[in-house]
Structure formats: structure tokens, C-alpha cells
C-alpha atoms as a PDB file:
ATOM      1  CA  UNK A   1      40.015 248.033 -90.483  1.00  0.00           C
ATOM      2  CA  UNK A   2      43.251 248.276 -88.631  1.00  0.00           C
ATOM      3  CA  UNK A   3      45.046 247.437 -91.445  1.00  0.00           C
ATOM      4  CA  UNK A   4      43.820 250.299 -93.824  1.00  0.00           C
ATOM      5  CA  UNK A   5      44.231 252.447 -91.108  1.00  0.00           C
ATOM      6  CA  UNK A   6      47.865 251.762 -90.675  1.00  0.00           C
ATOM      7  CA  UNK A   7      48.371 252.018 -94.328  1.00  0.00           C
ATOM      8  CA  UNK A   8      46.026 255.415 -94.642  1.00  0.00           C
ATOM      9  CA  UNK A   9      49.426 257.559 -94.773  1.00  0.00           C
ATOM     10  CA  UNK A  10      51.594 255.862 -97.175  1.00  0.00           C
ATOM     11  CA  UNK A  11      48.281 255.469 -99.739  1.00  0.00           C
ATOM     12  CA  UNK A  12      47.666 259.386 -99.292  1.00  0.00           C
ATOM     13  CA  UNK A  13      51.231 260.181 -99.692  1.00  0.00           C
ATOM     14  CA  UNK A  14      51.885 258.021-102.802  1.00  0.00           C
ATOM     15  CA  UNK A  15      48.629 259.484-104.902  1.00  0.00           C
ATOM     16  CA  UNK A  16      49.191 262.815-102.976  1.00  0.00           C
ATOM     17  CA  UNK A  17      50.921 264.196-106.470  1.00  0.00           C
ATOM     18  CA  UNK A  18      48.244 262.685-108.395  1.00  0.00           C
ATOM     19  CA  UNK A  19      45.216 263.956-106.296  1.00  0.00           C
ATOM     20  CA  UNK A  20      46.256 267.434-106.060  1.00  0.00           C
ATOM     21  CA  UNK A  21      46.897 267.966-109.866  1.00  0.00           C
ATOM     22  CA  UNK A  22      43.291 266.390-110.111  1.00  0.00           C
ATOM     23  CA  UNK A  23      42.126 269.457-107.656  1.00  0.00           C
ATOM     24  CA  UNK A  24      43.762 271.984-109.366  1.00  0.00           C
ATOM     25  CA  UNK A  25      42.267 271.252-112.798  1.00  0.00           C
ATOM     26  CA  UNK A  26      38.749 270.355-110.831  1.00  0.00           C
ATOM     27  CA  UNK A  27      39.264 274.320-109.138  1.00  0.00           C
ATOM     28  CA  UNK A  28      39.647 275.462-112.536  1.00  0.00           C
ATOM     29  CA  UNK A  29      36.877 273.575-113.725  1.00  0.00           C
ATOM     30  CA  UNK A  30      34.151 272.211-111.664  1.00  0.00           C
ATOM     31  CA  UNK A  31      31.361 269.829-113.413  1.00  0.00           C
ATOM     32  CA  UNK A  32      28.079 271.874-112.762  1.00  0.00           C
ATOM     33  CA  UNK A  33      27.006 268.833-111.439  1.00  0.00           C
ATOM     34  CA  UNK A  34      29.520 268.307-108.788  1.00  0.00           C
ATOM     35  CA  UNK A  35      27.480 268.879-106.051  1.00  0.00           C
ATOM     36  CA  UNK A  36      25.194 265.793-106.971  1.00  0.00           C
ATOM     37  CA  UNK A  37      28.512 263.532-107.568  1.00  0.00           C
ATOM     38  CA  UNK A  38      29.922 264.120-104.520  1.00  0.00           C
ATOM     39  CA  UNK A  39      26.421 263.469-102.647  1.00  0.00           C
ATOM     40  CA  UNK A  40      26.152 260.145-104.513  1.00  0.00           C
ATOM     41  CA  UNK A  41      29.591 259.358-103.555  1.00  0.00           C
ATOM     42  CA  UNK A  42      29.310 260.280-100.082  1.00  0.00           C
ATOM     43  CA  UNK A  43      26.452 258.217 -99.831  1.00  0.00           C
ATOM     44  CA  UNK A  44      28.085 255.180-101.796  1.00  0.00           C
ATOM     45  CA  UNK A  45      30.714 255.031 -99.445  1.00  0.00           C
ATOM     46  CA  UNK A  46      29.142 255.581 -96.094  1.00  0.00           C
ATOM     47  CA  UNK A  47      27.038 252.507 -96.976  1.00  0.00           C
ATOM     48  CA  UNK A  48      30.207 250.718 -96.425  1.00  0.00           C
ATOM     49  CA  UNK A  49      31.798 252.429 -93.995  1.00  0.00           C
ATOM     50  CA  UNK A  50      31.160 252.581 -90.423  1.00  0.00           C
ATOM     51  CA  UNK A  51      33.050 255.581 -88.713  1.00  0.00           C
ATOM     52  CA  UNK A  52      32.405 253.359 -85.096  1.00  0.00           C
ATOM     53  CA  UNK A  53      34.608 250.943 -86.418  1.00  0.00           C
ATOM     54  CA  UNK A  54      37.327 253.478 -87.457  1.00  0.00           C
ATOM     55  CA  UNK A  55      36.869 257.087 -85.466  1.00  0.00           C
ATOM     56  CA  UNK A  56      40.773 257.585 -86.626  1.00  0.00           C
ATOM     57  CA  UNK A  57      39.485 261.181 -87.307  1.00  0.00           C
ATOM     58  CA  UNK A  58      39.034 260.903 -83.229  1.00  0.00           C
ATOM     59  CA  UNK A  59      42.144 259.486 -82.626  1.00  0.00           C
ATOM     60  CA  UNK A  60      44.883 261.597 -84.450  1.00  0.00           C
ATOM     61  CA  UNK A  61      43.136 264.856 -85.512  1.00  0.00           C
ATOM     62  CA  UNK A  62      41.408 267.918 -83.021  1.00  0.00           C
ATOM     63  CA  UNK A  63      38.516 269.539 -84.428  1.00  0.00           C
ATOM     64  CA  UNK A  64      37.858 273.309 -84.816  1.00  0.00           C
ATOM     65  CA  UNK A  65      35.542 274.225 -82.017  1.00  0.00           C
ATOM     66  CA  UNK A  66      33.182 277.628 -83.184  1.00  0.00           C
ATOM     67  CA  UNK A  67      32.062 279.949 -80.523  1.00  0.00           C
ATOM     68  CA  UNK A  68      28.347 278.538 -80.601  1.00  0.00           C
ATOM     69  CA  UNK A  69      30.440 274.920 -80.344  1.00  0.00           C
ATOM     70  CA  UNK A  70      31.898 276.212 -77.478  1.00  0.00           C
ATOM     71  CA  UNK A  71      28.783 277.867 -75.816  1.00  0.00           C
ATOM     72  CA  UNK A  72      26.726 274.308 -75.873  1.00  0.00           C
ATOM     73  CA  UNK A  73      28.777 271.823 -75.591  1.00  0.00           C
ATOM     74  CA  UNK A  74      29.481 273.969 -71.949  1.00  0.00           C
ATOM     75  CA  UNK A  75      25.844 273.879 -71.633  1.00  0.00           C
ATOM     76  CA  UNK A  76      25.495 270.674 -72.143  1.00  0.00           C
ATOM     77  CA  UNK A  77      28.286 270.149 -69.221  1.00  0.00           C
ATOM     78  CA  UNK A  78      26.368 272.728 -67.067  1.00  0.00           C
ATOM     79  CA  UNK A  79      29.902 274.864 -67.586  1.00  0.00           C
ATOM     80  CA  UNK A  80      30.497 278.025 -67.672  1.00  0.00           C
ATOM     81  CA  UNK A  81      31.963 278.962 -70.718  1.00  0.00           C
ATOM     82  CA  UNK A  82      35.222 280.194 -70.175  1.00  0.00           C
ATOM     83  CA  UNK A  83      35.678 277.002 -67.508  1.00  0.00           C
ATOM     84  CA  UNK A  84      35.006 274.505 -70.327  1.00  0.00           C
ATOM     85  CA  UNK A  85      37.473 276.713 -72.370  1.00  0.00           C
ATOM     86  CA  UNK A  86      39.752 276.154 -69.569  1.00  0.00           C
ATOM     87  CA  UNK A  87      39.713 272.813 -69.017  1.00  0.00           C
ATOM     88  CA  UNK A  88      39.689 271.509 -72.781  1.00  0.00           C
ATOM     89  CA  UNK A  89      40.496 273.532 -75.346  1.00  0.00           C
ATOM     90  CA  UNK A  90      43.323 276.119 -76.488  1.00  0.00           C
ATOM     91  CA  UNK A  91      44.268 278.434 -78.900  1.00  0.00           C
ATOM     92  CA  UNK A  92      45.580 277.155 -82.226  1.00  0.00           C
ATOM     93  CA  UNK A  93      48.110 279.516 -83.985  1.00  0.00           C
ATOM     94  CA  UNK A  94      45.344 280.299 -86.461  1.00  0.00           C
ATOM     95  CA  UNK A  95      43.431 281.761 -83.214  1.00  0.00           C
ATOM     96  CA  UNK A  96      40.866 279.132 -83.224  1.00  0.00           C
ATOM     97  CA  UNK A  97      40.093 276.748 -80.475  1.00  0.00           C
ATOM     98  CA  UNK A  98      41.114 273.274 -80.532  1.00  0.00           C
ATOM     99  CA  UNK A  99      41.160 270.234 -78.258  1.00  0.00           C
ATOM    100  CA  UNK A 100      44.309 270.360 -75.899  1.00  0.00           C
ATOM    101  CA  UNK A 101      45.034 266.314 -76.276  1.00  0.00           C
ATOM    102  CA  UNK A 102      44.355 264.180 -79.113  1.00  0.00           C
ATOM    103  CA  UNK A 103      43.073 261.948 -79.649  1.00  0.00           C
ATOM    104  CA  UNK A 104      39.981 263.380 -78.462  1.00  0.00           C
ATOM    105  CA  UNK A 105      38.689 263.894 -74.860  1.00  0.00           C
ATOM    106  CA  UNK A 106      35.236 262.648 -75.479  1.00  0.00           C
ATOM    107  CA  UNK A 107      36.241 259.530 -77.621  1.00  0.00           C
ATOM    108  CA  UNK A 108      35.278 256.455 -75.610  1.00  0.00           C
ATOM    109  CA  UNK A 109      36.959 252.617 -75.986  1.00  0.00           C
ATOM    110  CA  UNK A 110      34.315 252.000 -77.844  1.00  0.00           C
ATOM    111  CA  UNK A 111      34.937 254.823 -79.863  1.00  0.00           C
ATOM    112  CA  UNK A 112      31.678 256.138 -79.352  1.00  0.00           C
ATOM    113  CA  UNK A 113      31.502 259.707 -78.628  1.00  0.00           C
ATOM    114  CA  UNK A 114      30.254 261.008 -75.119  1.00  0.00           C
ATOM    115  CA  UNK A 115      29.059 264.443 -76.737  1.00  0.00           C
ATOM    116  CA  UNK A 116      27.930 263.277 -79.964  1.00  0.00           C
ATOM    117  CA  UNK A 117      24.565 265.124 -79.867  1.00  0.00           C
ATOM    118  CA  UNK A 118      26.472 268.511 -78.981  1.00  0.00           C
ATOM    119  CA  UNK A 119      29.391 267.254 -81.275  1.00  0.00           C
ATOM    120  CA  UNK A 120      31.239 270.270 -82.793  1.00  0.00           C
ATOM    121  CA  UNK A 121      30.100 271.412 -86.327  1.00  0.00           C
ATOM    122  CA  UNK A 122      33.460 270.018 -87.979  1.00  0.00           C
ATOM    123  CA  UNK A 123      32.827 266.703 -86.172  1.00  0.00           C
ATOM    124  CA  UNK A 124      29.409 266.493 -87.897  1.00  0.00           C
ATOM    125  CA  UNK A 125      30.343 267.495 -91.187  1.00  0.00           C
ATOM    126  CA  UNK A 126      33.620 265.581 -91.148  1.00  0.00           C
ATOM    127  CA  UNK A 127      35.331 264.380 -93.543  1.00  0.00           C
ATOM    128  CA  UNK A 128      32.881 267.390 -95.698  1.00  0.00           C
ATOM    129  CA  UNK A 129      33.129 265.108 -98.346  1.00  0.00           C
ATOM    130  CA  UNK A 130      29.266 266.251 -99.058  1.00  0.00           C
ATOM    131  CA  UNK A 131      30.147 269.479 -98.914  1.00  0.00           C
ATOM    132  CA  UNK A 132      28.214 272.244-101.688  1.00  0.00           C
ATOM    133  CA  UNK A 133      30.860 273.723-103.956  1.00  0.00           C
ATOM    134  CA  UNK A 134      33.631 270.903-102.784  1.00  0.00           C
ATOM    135  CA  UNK A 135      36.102 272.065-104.885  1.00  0.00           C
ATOM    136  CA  UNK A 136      36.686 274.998-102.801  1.00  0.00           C
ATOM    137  CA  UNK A 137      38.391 272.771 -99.850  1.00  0.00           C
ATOM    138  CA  UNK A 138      40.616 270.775-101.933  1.00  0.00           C
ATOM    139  CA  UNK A 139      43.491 271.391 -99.783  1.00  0.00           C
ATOM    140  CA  UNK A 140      41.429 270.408 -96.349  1.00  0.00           C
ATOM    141  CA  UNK A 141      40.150 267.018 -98.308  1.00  0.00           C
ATOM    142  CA  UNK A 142      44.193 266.391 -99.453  1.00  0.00           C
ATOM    143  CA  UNK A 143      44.671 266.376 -95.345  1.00  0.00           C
ATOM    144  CA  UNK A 144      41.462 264.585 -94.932  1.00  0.00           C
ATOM    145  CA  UNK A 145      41.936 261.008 -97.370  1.00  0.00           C
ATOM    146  CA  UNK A 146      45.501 260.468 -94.496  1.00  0.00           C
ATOM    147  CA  UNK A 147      43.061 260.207 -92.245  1.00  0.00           C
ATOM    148  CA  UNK A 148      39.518 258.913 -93.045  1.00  0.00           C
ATOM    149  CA  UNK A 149      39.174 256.002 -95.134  1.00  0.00           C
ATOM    150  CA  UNK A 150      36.085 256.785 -96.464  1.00  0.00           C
ATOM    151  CA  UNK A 151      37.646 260.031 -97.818  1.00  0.00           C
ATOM    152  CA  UNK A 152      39.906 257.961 -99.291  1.00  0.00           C
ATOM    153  CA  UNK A 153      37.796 255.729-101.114  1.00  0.00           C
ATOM    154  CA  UNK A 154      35.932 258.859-102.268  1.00  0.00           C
ATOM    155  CA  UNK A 155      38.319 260.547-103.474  1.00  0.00           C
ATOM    156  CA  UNK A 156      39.653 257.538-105.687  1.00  0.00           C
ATOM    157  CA  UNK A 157      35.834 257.017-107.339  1.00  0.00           C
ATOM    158  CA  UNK A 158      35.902 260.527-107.810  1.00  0.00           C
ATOM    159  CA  UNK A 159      39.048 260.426-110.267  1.00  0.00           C
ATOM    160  CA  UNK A 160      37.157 258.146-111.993  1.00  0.00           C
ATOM    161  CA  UNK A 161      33.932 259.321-112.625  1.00  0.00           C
ATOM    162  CA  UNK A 162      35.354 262.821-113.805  1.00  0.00           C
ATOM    163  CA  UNK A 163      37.726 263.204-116.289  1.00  0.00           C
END
């Protein structure tokens, strides 16, 4: 897993070209169907994939944390608020709150996540690959296959199954 991992960057870059002239004509026109292809995808892949083995979305990438994120994961903590605020998050330039480190606070050795039940809504959706109306975040999943794998992989069967 290591391996693809390490080569995740240079894959994404060389079909980078190729994948986002493949978004623009999917944005232009989407299969009325695309909703069920990229569920069947998703699913495909995560058969085969297993995130614990991976969690590289963990390790080099901060999640967007919403104010309900916020609110109970600092329950969950017993925080106040603004104290969990305070002691792990800041202020992105786009005025959203992000992780201060990366890789992630909560990512053990293991690379099991200590807050996985209160994960952030990102976290659970990532890498939104099963997302309704995908075509719409063509330019977060272009971010997305340097990172995840399984992205990756989906991103390549989807080429192929739509023309």
C-alpha cells in the first residue's frame, strides 16, 4: 500500500490533463444516470480498499470542520467550544476552520481514528466520491485522486465506463 501511496502524486499529475478535460465535458454533460455510476463505483472500489490500511487522507490533508463539527466533537471532549477551537483548529484563508497540524491530531499509529464516531462531516463523506450530482466537485475530486487511492481507482473506471 506504501508503494501506491508514494506514487499517488506522480499518477495524479501525469493523467491530471486527461482527467480534467474528462470533467469539463462530464460538467457540460452529465449521464442522467451518474448518480447510480458513481454509487456502483464507490462501492466497487471500497470492496477493495481498506482506508485503515491507507488513512493518507489523515496524514497529509486537514479537513473542513462545520460549526455543528465543531460544537460535538467539543462535546464529545466535555470542551467548551471556543477551548476546543483553541487548542486544535484555526482559521483557513477561506474563513473556515481547519486542523492546526497535519497530519491529523486524532489519527492514531494504527491509523485508527480516536473521534471517529464524532468524525467531521468531510471526514465521513471523504473522498465524496458517492456524492449526488458529482460532477459539480470536479475540481475537489482532481485534489482528491493525489491523495486517496480509492479516488484514484475510481476515477480511472469512471473514464471508462462513460464516454
Amino acid at each position: 500500500m506504501q508503494d501506491i501511496i508514494n506514487n499517488l502524486p506522480k499518477l495524479a499529475k501525469d493523467k491530471h490533463n486527461e482527467n480534467k478535460k474528462f470533467f469539463t465535458k462530464l460538467k457540460k454533460k452529465a449521464p442522467k444516470n451518474l448518480d447510480y455510476i458513481m454509487q456502483d463505483l464507490h462501492d466497487d472500489e471500497f470492496t477493495r480498499t481498506d482506508c485503515l490500511a491507507c488513512a493518507n487522507c489523515c496524514k497529509t490533508t486537514g479537513p473542513l470542520f462545520t460549526d455543528k463539527d465543531v460544537d460535538r466533537i467539543a462535546k464529545h471532549f466535555k470542551m467548551k467550544t471556543q477551548q476546543f477551537i483553541s487548542q486544535f483548529l484555526r482559521v483557513d484563508e477561506d474563513n473556515d476552520y481547519v486542523l492546526q497540524t497535519v497530519p491529523c491530531t486524532f489519527l492514531g499509529a494504527d491509523n485508527y481514528c480516536s473521534i471517529y464516531d464524532v468524525r467531521p462531516k468531510a471526514c465521513r463523506e471523504f473522498p465524496h466520491t458517492d456524492r449526488k450530482k458529482f460532477q459539480q466537485i470536479s475540481n475537489l475530486t482532481l485534489k482528491n485522486v493525489a491523495v486517496c487511492p480509492a479516488a484514484f481507482n475510481i476515477v480511472e473506471e469512471m473514464k471508462k465506463r462513460i464516454k
